[in-house]
Protein backbone atom coordinates (compact mmCIF):
# COMPACT_ATOMS: atom_id res chain seq x y z
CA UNK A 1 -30.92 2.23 -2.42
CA UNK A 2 -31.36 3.99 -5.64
CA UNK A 3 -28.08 6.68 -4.70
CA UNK A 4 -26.41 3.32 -4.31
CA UNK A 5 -27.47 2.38 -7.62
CA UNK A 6 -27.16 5.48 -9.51
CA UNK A 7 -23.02 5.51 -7.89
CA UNK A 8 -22.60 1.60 -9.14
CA UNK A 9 -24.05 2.71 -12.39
CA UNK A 10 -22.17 5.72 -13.17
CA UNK A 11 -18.28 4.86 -11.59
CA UNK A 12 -18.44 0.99 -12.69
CA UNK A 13 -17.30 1.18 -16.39
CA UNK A 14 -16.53 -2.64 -18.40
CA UNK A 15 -14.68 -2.18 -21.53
CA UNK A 16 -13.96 -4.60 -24.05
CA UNK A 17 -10.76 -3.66 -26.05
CA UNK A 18 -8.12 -5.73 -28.25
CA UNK A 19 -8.53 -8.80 -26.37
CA UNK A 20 -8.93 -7.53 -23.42
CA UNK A 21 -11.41 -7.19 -20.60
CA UNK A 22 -10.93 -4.46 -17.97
CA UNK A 23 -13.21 -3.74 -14.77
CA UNK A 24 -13.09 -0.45 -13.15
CA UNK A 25 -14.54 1.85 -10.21
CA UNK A 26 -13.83 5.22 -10.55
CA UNK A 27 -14.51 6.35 -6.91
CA UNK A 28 -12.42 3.74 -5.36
CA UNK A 29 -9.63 4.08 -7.90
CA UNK A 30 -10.06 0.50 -8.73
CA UNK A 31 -8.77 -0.98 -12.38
CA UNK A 32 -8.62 -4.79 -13.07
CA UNK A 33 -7.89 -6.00 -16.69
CA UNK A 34 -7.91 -9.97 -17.97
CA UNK A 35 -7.14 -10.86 -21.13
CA UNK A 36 -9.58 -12.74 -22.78
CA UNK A 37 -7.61 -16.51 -22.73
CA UNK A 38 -7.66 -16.17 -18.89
CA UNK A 39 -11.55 -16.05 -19.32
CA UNK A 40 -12.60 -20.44 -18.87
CA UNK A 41 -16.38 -20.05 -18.56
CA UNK A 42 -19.08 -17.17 -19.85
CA UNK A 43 -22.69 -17.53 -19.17
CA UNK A 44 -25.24 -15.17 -20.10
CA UNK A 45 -28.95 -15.32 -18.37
CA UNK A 46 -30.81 -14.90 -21.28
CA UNK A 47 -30.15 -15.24 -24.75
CA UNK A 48 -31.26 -12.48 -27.39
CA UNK A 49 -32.24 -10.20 -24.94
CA UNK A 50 -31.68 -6.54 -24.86
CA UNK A 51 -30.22 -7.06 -21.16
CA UNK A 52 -29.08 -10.08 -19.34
CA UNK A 53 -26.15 -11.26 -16.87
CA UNK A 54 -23.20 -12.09 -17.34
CA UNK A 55 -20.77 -14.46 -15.40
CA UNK A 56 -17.28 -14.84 -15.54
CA UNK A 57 -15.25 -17.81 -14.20
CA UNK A 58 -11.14 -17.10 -14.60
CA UNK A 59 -8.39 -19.99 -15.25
CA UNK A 60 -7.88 -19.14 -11.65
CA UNK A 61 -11.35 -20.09 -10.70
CA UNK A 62 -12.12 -16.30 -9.62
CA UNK A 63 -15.48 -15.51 -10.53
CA UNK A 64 -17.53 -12.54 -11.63
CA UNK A 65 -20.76 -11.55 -12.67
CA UNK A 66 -22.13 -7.89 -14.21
CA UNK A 67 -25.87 -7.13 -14.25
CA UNK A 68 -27.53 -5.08 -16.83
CA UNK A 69 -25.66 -6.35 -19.71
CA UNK A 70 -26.59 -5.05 -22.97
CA UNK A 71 -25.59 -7.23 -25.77
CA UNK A 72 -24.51 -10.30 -23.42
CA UNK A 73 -24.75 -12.72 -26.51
CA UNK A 74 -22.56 -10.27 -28.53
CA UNK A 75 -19.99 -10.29 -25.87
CA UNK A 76 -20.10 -13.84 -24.77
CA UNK A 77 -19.48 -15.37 -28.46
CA UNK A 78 -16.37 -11.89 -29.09
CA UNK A 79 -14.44 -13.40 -25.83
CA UNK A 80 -15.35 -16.44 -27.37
CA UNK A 81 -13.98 -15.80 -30.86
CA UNK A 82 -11.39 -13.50 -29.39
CA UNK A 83 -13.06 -10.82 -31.94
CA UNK A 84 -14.54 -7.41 -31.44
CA UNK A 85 -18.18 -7.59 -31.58
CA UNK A 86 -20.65 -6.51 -34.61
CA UNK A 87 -22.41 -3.35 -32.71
C-alpha cells in the first residue's frame, strides 16, 4: 500500500496556471486540462487547514476529487475569482 502511495504521490502532479486547471500522471502518460469556467462546484473538507480535500464537479457533471490538498481555501476562492492565489 505505501509503494502505491509513494507512485500516486510522486507521478500525480495538479497545476494551477492562467486560468487553468490541468491533471496529470506521469507513468500513464495521462494530461487533462479544464479551464476554470468549466469548473460549476468546489468544495473543500475543511476550511483553514493546512490539508483538506478537494472536489470538483464540471459543467458536464464529471466529478473529481484530490486528497492532500495544501491550501484548499486558497485554491477554491482563485478558481473562484479566476485569480492566481496569494502563496
Amino acid at each position: 500500500m505505501f509503494a502505491g502511495f509513494a507512485t500516486y504521490d510522486l507521478t500525480h502532479m495538479v497545476t494551477f496556471e492562467g486560468n487553468n486547471l490541468s491533471v496529470s500522471i506521469n507513468w500513464l502518460y495521462y494530461e487533462l486540462t479544464y479551464h476554470s469556467k468549466e469548473l460549476t462546484k468546489i468544495e473543500i473538507s475543511k476550511i483553514s487547514q493546512p490539508f483538506a480535500t478537494t472536489h470538483f464537479t464540471t459543467e458536464s457533471g464529471k466529478k473529481f476529487g484530490f486528497y492532500f490538498v495544501v491550501d484548499a481555501d486558497k485554491i477554491k476562492a482563485w478558481i473562484e475569482q479566476k485569480q492566481i492565489p496569494e502563496m
